[in-house]
PDB file of N, CA and C in Angstrom:
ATOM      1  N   UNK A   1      15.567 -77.499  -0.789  1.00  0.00           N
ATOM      2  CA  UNK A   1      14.949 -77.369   0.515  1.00  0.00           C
ATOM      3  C   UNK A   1      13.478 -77.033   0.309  1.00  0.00           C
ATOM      4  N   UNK A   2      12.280 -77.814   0.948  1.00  0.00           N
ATOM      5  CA  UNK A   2      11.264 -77.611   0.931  1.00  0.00           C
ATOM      6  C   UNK A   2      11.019 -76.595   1.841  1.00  0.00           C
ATOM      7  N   UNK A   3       9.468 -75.862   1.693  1.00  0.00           N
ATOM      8  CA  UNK A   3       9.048 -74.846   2.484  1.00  0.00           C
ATOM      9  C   UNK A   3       9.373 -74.790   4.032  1.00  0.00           C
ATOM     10  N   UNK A   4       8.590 -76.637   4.676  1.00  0.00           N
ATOM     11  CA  UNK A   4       8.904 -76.552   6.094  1.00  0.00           C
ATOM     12  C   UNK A   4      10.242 -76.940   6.104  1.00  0.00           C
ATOM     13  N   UNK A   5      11.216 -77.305   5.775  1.00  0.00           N
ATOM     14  CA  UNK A   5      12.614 -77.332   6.135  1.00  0.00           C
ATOM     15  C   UNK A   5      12.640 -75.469   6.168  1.00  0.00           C
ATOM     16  N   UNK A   6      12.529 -74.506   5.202  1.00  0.00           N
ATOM     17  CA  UNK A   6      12.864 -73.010   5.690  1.00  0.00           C
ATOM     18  C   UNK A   6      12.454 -72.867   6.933  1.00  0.00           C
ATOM     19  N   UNK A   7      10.827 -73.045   6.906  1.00  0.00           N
ATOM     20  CA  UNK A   7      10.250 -72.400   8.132  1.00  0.00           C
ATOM     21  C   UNK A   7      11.282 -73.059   9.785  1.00  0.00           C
ATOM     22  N   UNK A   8      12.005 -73.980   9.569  1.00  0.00           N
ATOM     23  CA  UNK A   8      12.185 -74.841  10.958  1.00  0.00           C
ATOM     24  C   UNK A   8      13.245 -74.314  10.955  1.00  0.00           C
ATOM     25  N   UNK A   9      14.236 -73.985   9.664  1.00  0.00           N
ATOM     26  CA  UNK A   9      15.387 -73.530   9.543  1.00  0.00           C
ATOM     27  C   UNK A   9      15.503 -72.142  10.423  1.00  0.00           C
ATOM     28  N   UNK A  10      14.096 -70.907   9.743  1.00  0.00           N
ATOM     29  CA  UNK A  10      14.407 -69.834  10.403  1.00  0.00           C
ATOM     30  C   UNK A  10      13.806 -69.884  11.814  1.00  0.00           C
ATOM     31  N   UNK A  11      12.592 -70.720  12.752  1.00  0.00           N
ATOM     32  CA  UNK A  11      12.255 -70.984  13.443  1.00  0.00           C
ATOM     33  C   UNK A  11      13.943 -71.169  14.634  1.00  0.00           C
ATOM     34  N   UNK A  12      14.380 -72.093  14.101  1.00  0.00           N
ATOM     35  CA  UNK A  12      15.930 -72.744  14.775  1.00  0.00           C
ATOM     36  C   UNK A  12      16.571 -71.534  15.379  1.00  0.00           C
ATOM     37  N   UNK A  13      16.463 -70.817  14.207  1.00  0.00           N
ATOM     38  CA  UNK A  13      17.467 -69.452  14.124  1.00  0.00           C
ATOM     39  C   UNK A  13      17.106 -68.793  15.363  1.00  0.00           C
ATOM     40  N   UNK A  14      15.795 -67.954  15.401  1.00  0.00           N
ATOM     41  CA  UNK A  14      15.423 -66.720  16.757  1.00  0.00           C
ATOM     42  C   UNK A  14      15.580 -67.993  17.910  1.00  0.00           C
ATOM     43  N   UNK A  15      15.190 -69.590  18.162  1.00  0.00           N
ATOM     44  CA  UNK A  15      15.414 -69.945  19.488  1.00  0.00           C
ATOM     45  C   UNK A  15      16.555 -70.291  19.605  1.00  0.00           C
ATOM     46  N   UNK A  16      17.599 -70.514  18.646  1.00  0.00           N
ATOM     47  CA  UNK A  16      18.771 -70.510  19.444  1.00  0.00           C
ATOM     48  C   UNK A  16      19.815 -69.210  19.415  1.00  0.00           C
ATOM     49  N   UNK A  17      19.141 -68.053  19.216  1.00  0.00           N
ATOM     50  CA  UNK A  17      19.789 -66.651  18.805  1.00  0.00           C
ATOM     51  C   UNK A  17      19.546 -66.009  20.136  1.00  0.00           C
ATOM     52  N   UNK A  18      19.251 -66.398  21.318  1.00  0.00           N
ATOM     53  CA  UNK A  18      19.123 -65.746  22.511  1.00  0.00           C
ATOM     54  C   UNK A  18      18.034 -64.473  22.232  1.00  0.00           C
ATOM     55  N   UNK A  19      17.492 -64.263  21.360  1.00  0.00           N
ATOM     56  CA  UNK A  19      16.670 -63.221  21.251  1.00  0.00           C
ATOM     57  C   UNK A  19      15.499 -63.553  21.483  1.00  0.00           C
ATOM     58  N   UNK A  20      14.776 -62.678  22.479  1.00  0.00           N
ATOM     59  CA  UNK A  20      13.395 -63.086  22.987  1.00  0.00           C
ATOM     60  C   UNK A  20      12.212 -62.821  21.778  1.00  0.00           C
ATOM     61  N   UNK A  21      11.694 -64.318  21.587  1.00  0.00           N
ATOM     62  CA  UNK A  21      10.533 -64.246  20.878  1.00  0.00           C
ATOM     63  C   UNK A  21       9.666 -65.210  21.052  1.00  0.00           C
ATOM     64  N   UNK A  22       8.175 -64.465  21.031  1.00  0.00           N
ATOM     65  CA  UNK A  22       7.160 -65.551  21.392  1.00  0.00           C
ATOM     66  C   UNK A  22       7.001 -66.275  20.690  1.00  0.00           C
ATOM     67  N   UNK A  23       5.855 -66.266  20.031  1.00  0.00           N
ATOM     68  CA  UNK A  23       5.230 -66.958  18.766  1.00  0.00           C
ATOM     69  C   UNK A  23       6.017 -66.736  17.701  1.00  0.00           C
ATOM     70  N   UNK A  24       5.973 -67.361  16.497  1.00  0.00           N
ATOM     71  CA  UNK A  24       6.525 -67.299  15.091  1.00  0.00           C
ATOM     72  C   UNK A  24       5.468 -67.912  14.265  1.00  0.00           C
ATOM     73  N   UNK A  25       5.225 -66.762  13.236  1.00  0.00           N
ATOM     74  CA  UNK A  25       4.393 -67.841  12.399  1.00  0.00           C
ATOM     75  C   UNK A  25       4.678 -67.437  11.235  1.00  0.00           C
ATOM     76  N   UNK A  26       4.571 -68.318  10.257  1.00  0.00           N
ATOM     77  CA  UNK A  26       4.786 -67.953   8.741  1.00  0.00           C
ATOM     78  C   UNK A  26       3.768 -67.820   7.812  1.00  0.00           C
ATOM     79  N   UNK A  27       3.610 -67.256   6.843  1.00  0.00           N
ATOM     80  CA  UNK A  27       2.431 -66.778   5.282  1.00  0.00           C
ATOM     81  C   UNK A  27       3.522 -67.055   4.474  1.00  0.00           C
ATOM     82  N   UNK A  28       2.992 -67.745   3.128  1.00  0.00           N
ATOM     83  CA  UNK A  28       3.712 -68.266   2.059  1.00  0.00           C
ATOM     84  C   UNK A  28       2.896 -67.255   0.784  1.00  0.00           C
ATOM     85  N   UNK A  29       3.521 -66.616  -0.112  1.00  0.00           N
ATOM     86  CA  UNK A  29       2.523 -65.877  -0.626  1.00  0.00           C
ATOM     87  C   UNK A  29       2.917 -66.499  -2.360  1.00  0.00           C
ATOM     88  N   UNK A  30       1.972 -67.307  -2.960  1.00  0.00           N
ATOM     89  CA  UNK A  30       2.340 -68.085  -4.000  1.00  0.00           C
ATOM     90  C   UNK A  30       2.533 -67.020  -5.237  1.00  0.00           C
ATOM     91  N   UNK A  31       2.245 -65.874  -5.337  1.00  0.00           N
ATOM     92  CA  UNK A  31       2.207 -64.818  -6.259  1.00  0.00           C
ATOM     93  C   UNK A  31       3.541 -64.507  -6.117  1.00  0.00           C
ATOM     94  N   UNK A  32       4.070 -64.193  -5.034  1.00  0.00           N
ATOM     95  CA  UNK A  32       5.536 -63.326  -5.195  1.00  0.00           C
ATOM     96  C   UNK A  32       6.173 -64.605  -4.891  1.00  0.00           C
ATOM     97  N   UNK A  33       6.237 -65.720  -4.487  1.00  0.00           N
ATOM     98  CA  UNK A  33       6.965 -66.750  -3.825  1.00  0.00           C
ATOM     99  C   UNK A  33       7.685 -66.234  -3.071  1.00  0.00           C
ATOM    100  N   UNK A  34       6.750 -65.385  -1.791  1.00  0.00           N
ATOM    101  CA  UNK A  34       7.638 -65.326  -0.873  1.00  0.00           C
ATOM    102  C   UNK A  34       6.889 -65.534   0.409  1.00  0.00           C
ATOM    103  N   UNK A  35       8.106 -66.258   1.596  1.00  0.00           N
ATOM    104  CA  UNK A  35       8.155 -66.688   2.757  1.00  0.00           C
ATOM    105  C   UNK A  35       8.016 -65.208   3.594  1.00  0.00           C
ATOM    106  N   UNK A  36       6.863 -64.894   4.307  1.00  0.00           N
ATOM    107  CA  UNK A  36       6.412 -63.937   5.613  1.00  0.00           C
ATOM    108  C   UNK A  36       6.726 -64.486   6.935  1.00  0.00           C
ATOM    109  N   UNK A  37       7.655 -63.777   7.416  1.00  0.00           N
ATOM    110  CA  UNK A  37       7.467 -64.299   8.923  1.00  0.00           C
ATOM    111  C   UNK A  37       7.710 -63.357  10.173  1.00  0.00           C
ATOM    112  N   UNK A  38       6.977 -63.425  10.990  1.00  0.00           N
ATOM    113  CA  UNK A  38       6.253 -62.913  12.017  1.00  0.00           C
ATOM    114  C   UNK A  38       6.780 -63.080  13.310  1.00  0.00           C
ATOM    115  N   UNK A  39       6.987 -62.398  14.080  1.00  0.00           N
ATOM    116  CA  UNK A  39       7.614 -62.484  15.748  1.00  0.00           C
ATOM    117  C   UNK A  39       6.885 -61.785  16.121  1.00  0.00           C
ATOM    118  N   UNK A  40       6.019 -62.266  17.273  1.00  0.00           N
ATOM    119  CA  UNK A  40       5.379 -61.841  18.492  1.00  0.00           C
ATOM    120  C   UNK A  40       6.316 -61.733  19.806  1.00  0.00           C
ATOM    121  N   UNK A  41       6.879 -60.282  20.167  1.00  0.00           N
ATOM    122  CA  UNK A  41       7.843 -60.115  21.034  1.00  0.00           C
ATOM    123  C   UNK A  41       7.825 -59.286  21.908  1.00  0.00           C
ATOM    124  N   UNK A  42       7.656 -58.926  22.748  1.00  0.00           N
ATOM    125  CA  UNK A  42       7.938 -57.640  23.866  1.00  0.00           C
ATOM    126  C   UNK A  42       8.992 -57.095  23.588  1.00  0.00           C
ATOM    127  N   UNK A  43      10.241 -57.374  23.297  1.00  0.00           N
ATOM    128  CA  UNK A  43      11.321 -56.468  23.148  1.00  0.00           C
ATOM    129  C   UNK A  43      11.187 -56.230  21.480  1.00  0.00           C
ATOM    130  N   UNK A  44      10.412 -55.436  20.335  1.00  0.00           N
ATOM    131  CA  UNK A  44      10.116 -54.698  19.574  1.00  0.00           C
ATOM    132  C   UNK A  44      11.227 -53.941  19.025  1.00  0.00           C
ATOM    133  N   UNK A  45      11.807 -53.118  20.294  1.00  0.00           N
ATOM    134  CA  UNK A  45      12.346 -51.699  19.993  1.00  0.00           C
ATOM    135  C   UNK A  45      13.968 -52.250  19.796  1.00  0.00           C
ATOM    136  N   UNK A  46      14.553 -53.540  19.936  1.00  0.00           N
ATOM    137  CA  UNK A  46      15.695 -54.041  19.395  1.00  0.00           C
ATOM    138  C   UNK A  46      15.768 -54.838  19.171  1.00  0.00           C
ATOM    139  N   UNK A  47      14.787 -55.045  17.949  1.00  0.00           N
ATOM    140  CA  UNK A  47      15.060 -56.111  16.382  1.00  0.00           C
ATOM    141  C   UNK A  47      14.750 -55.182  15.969  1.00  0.00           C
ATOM    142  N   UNK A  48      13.904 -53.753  15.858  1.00  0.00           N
ATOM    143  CA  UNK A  48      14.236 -52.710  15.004  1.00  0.00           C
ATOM    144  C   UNK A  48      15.469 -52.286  15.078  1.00  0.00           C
ATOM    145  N   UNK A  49      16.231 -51.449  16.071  1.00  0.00           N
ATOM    146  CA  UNK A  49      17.200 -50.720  16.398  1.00  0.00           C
ATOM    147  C   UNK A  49      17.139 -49.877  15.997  1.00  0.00           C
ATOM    148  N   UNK A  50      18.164 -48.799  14.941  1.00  0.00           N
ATOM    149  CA  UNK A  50      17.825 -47.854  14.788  1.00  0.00           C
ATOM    150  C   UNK A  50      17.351 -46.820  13.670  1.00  0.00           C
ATOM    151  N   UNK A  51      16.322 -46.838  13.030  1.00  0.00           N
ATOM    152  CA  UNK A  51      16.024 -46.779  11.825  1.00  0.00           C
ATOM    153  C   UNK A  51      16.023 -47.802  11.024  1.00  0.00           C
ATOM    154  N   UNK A  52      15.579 -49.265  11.843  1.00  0.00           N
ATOM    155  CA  UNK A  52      15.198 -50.103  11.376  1.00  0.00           C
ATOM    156  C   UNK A  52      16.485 -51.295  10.776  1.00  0.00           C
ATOM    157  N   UNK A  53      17.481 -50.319  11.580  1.00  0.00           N
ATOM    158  CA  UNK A  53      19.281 -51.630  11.104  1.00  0.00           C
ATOM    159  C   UNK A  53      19.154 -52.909  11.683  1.00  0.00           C
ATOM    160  N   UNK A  54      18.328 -52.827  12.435  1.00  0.00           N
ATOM    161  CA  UNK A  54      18.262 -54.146  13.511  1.00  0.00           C
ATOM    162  C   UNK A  54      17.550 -55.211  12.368  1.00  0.00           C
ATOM    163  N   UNK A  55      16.423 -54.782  12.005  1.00  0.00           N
ATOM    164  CA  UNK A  55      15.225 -55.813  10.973  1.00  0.00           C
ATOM    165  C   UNK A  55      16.216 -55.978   9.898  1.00  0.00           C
ATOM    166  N   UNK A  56      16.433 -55.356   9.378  1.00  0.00           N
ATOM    167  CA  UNK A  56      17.548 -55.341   8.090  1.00  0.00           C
ATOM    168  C   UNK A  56      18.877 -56.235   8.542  1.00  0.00           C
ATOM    169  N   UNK A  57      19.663 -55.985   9.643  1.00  0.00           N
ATOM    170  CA  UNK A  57      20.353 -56.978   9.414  1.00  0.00           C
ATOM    171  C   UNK A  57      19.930 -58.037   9.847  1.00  0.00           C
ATOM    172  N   UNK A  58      18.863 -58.602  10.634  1.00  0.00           N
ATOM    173  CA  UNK A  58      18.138 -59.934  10.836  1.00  0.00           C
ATOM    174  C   UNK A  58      17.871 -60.429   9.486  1.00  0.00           C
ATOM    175  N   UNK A  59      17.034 -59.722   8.734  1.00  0.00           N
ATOM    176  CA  UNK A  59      16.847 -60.108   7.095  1.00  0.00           C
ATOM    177  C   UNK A  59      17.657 -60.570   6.163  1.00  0.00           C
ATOM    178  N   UNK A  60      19.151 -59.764   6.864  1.00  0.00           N
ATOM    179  CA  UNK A  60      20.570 -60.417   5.810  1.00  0.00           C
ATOM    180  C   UNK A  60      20.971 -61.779   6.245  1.00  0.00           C
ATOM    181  N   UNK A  61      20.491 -61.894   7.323  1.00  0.00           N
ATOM    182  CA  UNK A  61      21.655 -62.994   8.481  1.00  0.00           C
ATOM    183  C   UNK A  61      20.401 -64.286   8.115  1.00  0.00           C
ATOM    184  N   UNK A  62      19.025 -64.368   7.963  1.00  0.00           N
ATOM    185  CA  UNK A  62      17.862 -65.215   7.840  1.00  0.00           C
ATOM    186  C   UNK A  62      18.555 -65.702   6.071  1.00  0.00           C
ATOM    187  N   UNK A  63      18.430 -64.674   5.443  1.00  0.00           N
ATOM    188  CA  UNK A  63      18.597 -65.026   4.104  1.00  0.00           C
ATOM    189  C   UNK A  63      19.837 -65.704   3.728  1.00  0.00           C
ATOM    190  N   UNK A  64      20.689 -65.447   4.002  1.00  0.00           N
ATOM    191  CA  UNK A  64      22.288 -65.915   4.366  1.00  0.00           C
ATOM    192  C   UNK A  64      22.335 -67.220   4.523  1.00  0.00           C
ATOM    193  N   UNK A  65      21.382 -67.915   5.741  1.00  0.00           N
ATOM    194  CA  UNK A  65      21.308 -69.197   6.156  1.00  0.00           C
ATOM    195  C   UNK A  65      20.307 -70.104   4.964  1.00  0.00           C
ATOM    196  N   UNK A  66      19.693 -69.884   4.912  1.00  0.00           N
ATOM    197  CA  UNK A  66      18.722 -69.910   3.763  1.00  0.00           C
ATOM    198  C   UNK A  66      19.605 -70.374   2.596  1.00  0.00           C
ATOM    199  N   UNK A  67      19.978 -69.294   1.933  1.00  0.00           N
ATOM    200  CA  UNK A  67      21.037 -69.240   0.520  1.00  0.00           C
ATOM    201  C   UNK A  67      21.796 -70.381   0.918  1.00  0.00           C
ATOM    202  N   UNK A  68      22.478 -70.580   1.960  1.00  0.00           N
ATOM    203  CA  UNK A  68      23.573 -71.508   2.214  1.00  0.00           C
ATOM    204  C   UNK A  68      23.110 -72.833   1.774  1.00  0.00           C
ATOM    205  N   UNK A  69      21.966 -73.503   2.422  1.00  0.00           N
ATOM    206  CA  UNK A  69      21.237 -74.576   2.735  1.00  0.00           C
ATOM    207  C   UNK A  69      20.687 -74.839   0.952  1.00  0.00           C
ATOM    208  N   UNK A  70      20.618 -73.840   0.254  1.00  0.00           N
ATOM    209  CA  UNK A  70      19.851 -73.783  -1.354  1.00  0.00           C
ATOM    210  C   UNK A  70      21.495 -74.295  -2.475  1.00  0.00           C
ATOM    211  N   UNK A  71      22.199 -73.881  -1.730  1.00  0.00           N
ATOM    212  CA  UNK A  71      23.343 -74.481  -3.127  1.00  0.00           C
ATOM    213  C   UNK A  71      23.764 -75.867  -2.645  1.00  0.00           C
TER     214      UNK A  71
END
């Protein structure tokens, strides 16, 4: 899977996840080879949740789809 197949992959993900998000944008960082990505959202305070379980399990569930699409 190339870069923009991820980015559209996780893009796919927040608009069809019912979760409100504006913008999305991604940073590719060629040093660590890693994919940054960004939500511009008004509702903030649950994709954190609580002590931050919310970002963390978004991070498992992004990577998950990801991994799948790589074997």
């Amino acid at each position: 899977m190339n870069l923009a197949d991820t980015q559209s992959k996780i893009a796919d993900f927040f608009k069809t996840s019912g979760l409100h998000t504006g913008e999305i944008s991604f940073v590719f960082d060629e040093n660590t080879n890693t994919l940054w990505c960004s939500l511009e959202t008004p509702d903030a305070r649950l994709y954190l949740g609580r002590e931050g379980e919310g970002l963390s399990a978004l991070n498992h569930i992004v990577r998950k789809i990801i991994e799948k699409d790589l074997q």
